[in-house]
N, C-alpha and C. Protein backbone atom coordinates (compact mmCIF):
# COMPACT_ATOMS: atom_id res chain seq x y z
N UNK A 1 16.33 6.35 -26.22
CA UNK A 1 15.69 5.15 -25.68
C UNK A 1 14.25 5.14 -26.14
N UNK A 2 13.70 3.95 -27.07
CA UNK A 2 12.55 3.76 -27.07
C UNK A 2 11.80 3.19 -26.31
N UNK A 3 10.11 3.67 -26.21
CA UNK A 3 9.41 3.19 -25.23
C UNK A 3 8.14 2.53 -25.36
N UNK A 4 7.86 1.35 -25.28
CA UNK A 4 6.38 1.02 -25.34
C UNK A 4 5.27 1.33 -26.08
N UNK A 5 4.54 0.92 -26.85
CA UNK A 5 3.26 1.60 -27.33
C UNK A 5 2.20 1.85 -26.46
N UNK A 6 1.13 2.75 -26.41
CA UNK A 6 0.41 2.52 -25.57
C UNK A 6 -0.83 1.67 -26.30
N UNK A 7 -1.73 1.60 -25.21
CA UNK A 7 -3.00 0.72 -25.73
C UNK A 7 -3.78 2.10 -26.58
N UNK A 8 -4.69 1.58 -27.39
CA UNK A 8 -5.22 2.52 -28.09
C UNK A 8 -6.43 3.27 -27.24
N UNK A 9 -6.31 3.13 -26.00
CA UNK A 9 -7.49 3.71 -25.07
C UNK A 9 -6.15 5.07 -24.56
N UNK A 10 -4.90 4.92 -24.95
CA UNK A 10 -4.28 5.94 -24.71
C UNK A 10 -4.05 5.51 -22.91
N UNK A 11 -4.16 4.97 -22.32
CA UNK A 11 -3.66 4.39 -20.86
C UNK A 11 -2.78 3.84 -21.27
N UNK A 12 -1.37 3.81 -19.96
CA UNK A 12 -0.41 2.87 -20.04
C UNK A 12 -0.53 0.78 -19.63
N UNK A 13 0.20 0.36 -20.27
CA UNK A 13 0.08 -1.05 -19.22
C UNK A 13 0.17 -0.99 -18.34
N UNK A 14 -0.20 -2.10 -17.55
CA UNK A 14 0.62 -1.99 -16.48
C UNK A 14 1.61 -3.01 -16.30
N UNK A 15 2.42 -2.58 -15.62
CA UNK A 15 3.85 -2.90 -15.49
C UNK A 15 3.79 -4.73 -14.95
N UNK A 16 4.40 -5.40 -15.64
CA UNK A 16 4.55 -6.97 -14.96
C UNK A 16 5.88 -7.31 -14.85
N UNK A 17 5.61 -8.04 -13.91
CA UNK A 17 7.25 -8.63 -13.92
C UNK A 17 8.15 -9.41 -14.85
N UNK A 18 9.25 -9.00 -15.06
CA UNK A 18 9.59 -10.24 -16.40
C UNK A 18 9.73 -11.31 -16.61
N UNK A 19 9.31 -12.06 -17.36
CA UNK A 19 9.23 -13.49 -17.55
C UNK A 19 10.01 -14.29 -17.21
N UNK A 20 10.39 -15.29 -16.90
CA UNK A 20 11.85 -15.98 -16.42
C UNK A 20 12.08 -16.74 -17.62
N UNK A 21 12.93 -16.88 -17.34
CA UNK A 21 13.95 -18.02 -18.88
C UNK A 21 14.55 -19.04 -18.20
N UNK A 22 14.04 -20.28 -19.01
CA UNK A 22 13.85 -21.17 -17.93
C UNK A 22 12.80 -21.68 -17.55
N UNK A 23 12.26 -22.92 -17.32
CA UNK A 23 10.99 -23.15 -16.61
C UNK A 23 11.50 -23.63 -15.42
N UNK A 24 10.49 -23.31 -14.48
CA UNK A 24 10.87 -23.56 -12.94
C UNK A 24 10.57 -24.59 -13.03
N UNK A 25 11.12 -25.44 -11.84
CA UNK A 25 10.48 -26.36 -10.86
C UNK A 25 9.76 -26.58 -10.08
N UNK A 26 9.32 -28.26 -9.98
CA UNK A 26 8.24 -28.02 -8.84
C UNK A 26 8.92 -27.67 -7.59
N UNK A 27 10.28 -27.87 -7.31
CA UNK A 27 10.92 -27.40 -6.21
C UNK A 27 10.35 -25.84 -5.58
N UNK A 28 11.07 -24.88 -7.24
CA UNK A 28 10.78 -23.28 -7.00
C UNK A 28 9.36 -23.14 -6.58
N UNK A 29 8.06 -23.41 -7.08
CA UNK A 29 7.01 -23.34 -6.68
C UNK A 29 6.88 -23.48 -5.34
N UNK A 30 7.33 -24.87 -5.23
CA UNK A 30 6.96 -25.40 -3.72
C UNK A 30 7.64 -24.14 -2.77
N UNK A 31 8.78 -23.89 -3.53
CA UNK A 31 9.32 -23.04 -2.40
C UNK A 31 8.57 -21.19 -2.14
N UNK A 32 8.52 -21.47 -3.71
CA UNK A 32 7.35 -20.25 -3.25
C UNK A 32 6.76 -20.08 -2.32
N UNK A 33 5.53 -21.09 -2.83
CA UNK A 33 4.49 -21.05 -1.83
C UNK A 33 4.74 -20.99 -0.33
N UNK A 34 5.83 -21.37 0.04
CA UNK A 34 6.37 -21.96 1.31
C UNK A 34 6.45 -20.45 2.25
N UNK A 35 6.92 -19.80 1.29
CA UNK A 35 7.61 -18.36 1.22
C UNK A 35 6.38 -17.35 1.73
N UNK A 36 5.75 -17.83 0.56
CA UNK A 36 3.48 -16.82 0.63
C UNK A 36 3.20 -17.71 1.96
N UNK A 37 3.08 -18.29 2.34
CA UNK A 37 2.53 -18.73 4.14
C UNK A 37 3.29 -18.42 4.98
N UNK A 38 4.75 -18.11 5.13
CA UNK A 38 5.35 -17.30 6.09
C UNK A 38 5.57 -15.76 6.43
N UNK A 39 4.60 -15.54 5.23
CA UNK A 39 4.84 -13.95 4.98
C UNK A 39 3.07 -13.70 5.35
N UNK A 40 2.24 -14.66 4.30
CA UNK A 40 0.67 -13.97 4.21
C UNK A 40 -0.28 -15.44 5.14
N UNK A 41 0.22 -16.19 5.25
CA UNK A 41 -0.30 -17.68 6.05
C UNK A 41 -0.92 -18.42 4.51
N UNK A 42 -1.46 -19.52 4.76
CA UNK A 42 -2.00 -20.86 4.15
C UNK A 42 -2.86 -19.99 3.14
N UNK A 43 -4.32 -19.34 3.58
CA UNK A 43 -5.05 -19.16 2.94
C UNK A 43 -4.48 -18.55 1.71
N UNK A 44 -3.15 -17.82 1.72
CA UNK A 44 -2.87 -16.85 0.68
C UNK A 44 -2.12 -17.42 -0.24
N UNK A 45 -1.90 -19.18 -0.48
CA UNK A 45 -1.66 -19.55 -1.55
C UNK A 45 -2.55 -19.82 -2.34
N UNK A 46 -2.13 -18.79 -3.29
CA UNK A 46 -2.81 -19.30 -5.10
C UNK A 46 -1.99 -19.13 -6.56
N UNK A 47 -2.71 -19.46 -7.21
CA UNK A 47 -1.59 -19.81 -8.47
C UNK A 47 -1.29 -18.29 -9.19
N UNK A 48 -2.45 -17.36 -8.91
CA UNK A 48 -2.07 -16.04 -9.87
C UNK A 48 -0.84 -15.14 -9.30
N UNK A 49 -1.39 -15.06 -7.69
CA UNK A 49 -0.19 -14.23 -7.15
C UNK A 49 1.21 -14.86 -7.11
N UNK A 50 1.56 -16.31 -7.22
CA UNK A 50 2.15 -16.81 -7.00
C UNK A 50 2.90 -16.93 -8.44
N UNK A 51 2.58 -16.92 -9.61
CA UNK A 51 3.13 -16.60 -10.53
C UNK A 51 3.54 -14.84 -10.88
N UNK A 52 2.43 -14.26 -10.41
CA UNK A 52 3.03 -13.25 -10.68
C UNK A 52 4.19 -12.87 -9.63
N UNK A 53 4.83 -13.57 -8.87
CA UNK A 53 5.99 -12.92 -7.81
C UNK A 53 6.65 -13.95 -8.32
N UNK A 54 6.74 -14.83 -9.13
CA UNK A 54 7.59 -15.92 -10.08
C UNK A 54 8.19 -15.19 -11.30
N UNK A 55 7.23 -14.43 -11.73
CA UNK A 55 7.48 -13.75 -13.16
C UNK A 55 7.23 -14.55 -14.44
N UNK A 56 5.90 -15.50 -13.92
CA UNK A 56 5.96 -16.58 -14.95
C UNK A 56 4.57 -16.67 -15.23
N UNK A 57 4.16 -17.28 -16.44
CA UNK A 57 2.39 -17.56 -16.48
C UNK A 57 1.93 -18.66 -15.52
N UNK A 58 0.55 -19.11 -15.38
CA UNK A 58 0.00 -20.09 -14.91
C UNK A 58 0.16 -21.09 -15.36
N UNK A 59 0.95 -21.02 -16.91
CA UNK A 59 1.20 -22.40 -17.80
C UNK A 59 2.21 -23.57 -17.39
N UNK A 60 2.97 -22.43 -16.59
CA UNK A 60 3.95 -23.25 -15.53
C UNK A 60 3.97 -24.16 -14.24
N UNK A 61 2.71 -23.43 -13.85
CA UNK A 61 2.23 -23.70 -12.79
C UNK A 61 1.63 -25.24 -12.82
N UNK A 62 0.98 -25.37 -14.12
CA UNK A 62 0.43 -26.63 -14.31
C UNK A 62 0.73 -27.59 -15.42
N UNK A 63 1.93 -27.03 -15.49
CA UNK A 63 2.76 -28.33 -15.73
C UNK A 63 3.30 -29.05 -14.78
N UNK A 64 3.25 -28.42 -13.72
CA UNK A 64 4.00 -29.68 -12.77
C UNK A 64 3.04 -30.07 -11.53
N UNK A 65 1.47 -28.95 -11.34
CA UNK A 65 0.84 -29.27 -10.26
C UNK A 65 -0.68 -29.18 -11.25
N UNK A 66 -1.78 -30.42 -10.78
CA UNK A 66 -3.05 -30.11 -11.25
C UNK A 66 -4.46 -29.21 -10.40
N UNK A 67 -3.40 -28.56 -9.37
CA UNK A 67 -4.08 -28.16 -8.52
C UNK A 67 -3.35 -26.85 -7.50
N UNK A 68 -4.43 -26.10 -6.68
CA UNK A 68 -3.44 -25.52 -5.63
C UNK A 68 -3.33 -26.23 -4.61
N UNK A 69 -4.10 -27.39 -4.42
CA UNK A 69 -3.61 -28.09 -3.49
C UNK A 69 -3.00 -28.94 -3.50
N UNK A 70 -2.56 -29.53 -4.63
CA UNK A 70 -1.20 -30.33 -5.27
C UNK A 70 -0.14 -29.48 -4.81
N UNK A 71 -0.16 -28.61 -5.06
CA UNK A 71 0.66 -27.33 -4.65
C UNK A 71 1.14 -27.34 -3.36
N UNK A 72 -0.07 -26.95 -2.28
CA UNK A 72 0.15 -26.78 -1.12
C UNK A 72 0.71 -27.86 -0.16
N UNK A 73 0.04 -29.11 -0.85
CA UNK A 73 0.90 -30.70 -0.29
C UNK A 73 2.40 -30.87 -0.39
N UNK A 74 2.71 -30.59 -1.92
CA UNK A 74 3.74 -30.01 -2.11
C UNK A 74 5.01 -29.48 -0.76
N UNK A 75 4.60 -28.19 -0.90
CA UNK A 75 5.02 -27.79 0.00
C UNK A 75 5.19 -27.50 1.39
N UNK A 76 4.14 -28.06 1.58
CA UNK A 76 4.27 -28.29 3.01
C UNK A 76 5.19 -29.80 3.46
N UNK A 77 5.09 -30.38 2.33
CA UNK A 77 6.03 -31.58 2.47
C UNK A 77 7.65 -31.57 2.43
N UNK A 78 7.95 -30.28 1.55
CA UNK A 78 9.04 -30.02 1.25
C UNK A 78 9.55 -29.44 2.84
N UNK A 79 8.60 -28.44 3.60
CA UNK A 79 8.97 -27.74 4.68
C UNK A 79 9.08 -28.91 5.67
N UNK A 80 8.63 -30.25 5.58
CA UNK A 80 8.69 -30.68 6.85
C UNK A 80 9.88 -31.62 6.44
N UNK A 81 10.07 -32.20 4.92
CA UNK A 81 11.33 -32.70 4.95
C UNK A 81 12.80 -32.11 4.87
N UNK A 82 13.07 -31.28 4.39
CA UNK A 82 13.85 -29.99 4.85
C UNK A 82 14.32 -29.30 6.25
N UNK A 83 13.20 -29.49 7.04
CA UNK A 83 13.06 -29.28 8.45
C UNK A 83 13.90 -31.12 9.07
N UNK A 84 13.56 -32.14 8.70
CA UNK A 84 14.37 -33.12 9.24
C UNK A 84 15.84 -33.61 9.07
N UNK A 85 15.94 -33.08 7.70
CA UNK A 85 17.56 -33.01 7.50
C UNK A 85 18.34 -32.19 7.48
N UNK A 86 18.03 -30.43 7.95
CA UNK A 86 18.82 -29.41 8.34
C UNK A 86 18.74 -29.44 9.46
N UNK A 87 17.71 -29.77 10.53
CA UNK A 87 17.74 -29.75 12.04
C UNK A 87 18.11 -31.26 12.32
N UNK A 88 17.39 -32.37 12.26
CA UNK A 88 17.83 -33.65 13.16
C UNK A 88 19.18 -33.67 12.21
N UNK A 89 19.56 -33.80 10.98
CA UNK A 89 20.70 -34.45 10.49
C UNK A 89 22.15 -33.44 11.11
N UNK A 90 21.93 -32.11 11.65
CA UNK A 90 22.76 -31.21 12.04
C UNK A 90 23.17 -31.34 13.61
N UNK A 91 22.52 -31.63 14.43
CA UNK A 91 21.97 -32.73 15.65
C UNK A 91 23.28 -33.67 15.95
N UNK A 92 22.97 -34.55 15.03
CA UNK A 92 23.61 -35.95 15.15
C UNK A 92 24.72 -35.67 15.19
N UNK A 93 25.50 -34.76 14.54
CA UNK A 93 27.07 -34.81 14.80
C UNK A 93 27.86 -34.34 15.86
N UNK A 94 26.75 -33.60 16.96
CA UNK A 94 27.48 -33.99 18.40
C UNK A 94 26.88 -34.40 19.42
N UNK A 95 28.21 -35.53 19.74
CA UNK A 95 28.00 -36.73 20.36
C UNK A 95 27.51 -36.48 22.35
N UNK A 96 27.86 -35.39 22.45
CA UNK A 96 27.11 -35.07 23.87
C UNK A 96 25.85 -34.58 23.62
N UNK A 97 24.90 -35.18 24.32
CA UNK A 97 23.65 -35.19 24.56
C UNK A 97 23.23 -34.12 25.44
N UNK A 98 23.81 -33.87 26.12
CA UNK A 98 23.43 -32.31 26.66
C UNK A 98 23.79 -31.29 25.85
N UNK A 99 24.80 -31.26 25.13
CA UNK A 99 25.13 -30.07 24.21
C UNK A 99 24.01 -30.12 22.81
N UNK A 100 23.84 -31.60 22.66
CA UNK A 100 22.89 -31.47 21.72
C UNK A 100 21.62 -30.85 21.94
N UNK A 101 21.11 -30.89 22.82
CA UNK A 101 20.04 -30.53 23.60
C UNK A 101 19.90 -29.06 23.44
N UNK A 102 20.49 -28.48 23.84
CA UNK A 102 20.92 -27.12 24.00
C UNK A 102 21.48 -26.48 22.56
N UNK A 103 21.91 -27.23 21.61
CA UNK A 103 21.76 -26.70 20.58
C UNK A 103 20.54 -26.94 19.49
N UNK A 104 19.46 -27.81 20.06
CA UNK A 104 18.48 -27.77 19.46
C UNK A 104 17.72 -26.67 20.11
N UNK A 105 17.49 -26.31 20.69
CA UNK A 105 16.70 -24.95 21.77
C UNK A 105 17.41 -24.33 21.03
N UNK A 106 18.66 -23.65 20.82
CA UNK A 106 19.33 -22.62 20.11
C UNK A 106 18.45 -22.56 18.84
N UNK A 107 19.01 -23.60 18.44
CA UNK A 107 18.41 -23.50 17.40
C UNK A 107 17.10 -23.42 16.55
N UNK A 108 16.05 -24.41 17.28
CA UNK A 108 14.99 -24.05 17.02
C UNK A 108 14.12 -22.46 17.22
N UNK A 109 14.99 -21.86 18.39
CA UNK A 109 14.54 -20.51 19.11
C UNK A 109 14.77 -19.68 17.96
N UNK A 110 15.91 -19.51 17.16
CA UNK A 110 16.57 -18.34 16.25
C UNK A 110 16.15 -19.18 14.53
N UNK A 111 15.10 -19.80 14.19
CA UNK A 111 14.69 -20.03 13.03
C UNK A 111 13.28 -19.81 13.00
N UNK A 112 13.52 -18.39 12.45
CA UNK A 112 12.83 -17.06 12.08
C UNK A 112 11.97 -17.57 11.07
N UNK A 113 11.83 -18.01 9.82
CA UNK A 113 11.07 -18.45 9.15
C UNK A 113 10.10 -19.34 9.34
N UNK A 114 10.71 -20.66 9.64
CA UNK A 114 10.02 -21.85 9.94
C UNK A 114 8.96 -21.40 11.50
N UNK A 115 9.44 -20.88 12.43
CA UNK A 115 8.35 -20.54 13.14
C UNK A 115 6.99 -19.58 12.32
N UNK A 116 7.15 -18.59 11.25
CA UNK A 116 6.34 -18.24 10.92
C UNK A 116 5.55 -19.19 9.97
N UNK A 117 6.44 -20.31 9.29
CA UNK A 117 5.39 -20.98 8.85
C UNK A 117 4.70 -22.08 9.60
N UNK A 118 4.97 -22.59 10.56
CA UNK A 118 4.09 -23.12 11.73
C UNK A 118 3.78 -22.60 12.50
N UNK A 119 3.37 -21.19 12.93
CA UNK A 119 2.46 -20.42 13.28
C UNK A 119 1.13 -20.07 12.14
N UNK A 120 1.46 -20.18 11.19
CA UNK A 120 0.80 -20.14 10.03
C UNK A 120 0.16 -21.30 9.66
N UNK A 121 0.38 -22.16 9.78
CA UNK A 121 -0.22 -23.92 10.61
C UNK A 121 -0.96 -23.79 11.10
N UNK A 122 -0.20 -23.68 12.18
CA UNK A 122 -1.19 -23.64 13.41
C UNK A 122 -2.34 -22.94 13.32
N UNK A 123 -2.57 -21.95 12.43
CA UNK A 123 -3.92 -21.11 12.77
C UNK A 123 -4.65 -21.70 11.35
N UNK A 124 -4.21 -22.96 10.64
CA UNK A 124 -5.18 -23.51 10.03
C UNK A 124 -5.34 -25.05 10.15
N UNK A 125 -5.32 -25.39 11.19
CA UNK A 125 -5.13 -26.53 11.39
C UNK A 125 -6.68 -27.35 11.22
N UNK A 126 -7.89 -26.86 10.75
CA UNK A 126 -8.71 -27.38 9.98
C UNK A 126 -9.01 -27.85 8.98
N UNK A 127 -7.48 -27.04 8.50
CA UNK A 127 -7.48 -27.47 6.66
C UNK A 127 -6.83 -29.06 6.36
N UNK A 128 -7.68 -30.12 5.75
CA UNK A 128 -7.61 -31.44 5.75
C UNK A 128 -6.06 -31.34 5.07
N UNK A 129 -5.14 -30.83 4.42
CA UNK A 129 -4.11 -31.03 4.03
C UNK A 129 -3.52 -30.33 5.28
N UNK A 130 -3.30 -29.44 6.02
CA UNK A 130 -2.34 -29.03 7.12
C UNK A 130 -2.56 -29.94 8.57
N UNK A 131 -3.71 -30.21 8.39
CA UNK A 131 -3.62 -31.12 10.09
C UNK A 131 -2.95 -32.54 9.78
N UNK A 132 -2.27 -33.39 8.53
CA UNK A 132 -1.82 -33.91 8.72
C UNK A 132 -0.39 -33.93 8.85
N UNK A 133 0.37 -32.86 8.24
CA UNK A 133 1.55 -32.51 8.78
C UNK A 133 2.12 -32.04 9.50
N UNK A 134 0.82 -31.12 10.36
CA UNK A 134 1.65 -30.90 11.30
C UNK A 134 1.36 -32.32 12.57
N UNK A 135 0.56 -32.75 12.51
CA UNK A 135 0.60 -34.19 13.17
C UNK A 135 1.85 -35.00 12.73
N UNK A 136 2.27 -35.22 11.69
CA UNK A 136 3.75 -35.86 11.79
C UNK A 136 4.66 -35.24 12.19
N UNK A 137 5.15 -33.70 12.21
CA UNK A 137 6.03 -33.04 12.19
C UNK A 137 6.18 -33.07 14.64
N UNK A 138 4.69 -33.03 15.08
CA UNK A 138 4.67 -33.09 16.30
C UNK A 138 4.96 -34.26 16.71
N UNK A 139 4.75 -35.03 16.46
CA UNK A 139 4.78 -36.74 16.78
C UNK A 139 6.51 -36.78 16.74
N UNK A 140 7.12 -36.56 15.60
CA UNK A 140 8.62 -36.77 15.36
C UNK A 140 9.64 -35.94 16.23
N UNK A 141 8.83 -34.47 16.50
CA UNK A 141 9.70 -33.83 17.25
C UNK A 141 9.77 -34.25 18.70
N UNK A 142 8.58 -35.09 19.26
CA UNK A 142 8.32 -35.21 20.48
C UNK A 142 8.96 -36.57 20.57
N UNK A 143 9.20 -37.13 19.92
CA UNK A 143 9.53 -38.76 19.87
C UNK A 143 11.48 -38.27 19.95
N UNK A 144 11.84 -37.35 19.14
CA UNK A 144 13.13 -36.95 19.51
C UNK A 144 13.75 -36.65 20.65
N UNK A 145 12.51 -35.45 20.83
CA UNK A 145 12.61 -34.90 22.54
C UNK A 145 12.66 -35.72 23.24
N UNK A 146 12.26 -36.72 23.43
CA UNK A 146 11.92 -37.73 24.49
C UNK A 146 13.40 -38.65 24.59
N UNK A 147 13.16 -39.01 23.49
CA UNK A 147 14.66 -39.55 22.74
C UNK A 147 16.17 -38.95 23.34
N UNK A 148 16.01 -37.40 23.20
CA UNK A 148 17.04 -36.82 23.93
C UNK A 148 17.13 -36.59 25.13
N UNK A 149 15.95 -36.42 25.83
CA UNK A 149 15.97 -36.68 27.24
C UNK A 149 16.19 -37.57 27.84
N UNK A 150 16.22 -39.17 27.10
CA UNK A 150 16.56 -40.28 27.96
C UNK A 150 17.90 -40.46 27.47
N UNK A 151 18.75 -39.56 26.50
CA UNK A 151 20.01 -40.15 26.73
C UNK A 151 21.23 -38.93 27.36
N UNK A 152 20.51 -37.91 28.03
CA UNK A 152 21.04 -37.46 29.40
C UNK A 152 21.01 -37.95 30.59
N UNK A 153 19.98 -39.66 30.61
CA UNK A 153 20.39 -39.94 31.82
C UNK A 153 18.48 -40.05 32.65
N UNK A 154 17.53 -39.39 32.10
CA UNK A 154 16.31 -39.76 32.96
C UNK A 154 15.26 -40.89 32.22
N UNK A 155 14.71 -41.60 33.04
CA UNK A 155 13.80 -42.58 32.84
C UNK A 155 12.97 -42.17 31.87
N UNK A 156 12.68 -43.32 30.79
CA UNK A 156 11.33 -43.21 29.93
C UNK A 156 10.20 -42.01 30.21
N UNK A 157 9.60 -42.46 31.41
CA UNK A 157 8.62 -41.69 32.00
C UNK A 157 8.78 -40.12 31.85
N UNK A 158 9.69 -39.96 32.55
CA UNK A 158 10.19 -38.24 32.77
C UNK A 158 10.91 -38.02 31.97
N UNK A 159 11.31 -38.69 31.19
CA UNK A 159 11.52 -38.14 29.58
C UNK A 159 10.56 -37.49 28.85
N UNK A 160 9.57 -38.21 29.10
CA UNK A 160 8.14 -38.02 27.78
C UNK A 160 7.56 -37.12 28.54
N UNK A 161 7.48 -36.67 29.90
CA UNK A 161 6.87 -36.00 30.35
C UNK A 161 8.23 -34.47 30.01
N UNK A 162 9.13 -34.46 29.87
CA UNK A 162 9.89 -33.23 29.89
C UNK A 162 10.04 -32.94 28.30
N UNK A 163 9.83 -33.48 27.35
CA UNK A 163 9.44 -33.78 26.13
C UNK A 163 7.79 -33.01 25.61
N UNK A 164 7.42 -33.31 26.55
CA UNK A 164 5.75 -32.70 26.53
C UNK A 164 5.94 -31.23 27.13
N UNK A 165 6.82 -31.09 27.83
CA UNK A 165 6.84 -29.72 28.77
C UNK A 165 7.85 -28.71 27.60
N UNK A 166 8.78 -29.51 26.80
CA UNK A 166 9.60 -28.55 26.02
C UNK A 166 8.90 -28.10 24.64
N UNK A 167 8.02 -29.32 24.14
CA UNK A 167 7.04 -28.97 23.40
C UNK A 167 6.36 -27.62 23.69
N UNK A 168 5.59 -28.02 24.61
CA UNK A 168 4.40 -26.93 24.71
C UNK A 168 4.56 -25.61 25.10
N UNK A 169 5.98 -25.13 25.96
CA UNK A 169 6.25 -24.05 25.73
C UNK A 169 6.82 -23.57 24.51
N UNK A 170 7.37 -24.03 23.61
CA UNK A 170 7.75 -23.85 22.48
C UNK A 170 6.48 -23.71 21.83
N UNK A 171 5.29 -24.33 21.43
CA UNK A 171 3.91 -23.84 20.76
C UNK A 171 3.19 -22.45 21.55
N UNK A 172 3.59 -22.57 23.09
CA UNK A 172 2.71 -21.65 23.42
C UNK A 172 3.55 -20.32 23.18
N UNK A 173 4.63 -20.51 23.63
CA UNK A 173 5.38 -19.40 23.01
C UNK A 173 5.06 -18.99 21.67
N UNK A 174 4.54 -19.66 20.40
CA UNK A 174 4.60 -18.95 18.96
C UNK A 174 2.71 -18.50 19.36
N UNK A 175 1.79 -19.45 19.92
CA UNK A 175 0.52 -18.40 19.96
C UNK A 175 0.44 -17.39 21.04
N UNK A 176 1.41 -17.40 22.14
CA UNK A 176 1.16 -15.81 22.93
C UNK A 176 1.68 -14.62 22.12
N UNK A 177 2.62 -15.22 21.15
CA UNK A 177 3.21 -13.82 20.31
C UNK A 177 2.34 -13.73 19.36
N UNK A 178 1.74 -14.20 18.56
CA UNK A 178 0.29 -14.21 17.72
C UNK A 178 -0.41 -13.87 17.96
N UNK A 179 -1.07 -13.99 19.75
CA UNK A 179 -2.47 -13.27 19.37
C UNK A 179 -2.13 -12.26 21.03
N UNK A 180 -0.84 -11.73 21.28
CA UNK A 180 -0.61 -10.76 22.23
C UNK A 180 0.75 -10.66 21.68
N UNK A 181 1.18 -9.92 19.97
CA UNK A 181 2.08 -8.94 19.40
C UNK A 181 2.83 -8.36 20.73
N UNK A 182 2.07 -7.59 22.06
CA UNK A 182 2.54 -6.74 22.43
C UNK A 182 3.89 -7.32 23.67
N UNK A 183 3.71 -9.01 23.25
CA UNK A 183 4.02 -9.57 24.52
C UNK A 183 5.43 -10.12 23.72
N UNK A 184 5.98 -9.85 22.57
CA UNK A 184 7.09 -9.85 22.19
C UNK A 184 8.18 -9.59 22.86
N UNK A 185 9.00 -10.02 22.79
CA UNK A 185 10.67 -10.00 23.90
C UNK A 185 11.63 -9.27 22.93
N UNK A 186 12.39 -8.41 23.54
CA UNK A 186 13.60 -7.36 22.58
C UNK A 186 14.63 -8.90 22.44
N UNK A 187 15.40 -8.48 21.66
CA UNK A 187 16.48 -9.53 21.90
C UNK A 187 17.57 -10.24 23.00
N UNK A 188 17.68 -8.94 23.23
CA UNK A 188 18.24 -9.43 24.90
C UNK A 188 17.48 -10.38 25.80
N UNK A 189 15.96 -10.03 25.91
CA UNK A 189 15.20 -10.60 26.84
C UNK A 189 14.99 -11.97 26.05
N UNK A 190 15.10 -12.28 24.89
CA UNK A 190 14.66 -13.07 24.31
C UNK A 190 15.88 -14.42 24.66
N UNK A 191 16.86 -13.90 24.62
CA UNK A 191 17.90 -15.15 25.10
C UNK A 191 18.26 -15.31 26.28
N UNK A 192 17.81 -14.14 27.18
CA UNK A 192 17.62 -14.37 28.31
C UNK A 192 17.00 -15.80 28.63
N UNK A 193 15.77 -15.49 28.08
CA UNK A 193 14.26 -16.38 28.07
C UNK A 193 15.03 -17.86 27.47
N UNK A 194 15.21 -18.00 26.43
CA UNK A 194 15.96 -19.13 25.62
C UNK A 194 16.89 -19.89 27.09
N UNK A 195 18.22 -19.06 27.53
CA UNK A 195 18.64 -19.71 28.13
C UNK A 195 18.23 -20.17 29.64
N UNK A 196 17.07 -19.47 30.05
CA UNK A 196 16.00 -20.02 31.04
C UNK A 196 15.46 -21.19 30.98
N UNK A 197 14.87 -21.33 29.50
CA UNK A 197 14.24 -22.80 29.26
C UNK A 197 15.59 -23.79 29.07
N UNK A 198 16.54 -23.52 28.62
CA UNK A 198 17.56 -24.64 28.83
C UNK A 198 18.12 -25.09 29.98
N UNK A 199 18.32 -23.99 31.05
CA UNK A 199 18.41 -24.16 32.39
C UNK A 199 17.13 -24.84 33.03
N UNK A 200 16.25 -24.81 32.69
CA UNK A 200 14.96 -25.34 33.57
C UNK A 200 14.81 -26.61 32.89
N UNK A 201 14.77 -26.95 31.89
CA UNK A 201 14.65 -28.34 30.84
C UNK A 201 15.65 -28.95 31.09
N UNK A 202 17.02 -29.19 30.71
CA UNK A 202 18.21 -29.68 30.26
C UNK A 202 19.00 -30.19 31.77
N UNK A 203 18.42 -31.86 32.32
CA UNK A 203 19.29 -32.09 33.48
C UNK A 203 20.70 -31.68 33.55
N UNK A 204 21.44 -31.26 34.56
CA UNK A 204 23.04 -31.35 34.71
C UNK A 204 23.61 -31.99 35.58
């Protein structure tokens, strides 16, 4: 087996990842990046690290974005439209409203990713490209909530008000685990907890 030349300083390279074959998409990017904020948050998208965990140059990068924040719009757009047609479009196909209910709590509770990337939001919500999505992404979920609460049966009013109440434990729940780690739930306790808030939320 042959091996490498070295540089004439007699040091090795260093090792890169291999090139891809193929040029990506703005999809793959987007999804990258999507990937670097649920793992490192917002601030830690950029084009070098982000190619180098691509295996690709920067030449790629800007062919399809003139910016990292072309980039980051990008993807954060991709996460919130993605987020409306795997969760609301998955929703709609059952027709009881209490079960739906209860499988949106399921579900939103056990999607492990997407909470880390809106926790990862959330702690930049200064940045002029993230405060406007997550402002649509809250507006739509709460307009649902509300939505689903009045077709179990309660008035406008105490809809939007139980809509506001399922919200906000759901946000406060992702910043007490953010900035009190220690206040994490084992799994058991955790669906314990889950099926608490469906019992306390969800008229019968």
């Amino acid at each position: 087996m042959t091996s490498a030349a070295a540089p004439a300083s007699g040091k090795p390279k260093a090792a890169r990842p291999p090139e891809r074959s193929g040029r990506l998409s703005a999809e793959d990017w987007a999804q990258a990046a999507l990937d670097l904020i649920a793992e490192q948050g917002v601030a830690a998208v950029a084009v070098e690290p982000l190619a180098r965990r691509l295996g690709v140059t920067k030449g790629s990068f800007y062919w399809h974005f003139p910016s990292r924040d072309a980039l980051l719009q990008a993807a954060l757009e991709r996460w919130e439209n993605v987020e409306q047609e795997a969760v609301f479009g998955a929703l709609e196909k059952i027709s009881d409203p209490q079960e739906r209910l209860r499988a949106l709590i399921q579900m939103v509770a056990h999607e492990i990713k997407s909470h880390a990337i809106y926790s990862a939001m959330l702690q930049a919500l200064d940045h002029p490209i993230v405060q406007p999505v997550i402002g649509r992404v809250s507006e739509r979920r709460l307009e649902y909530l509300t939505a689903s609460f009045r077709q179990v049966g309660l008035g406008r009013s105490e809809a939007q008000h139980r809509a506001r109440l399922a919200y906000t434990a759901y946000v406060g729940f992702l910043q007490l685990s953010l900035q009190l780690p220690q206040s994490r739930l084992d799994h058991d306790t955790f669906d314990e907890y889950i099926e608490h808030v469906m019992a306390t939320l969800i008229p019968r």
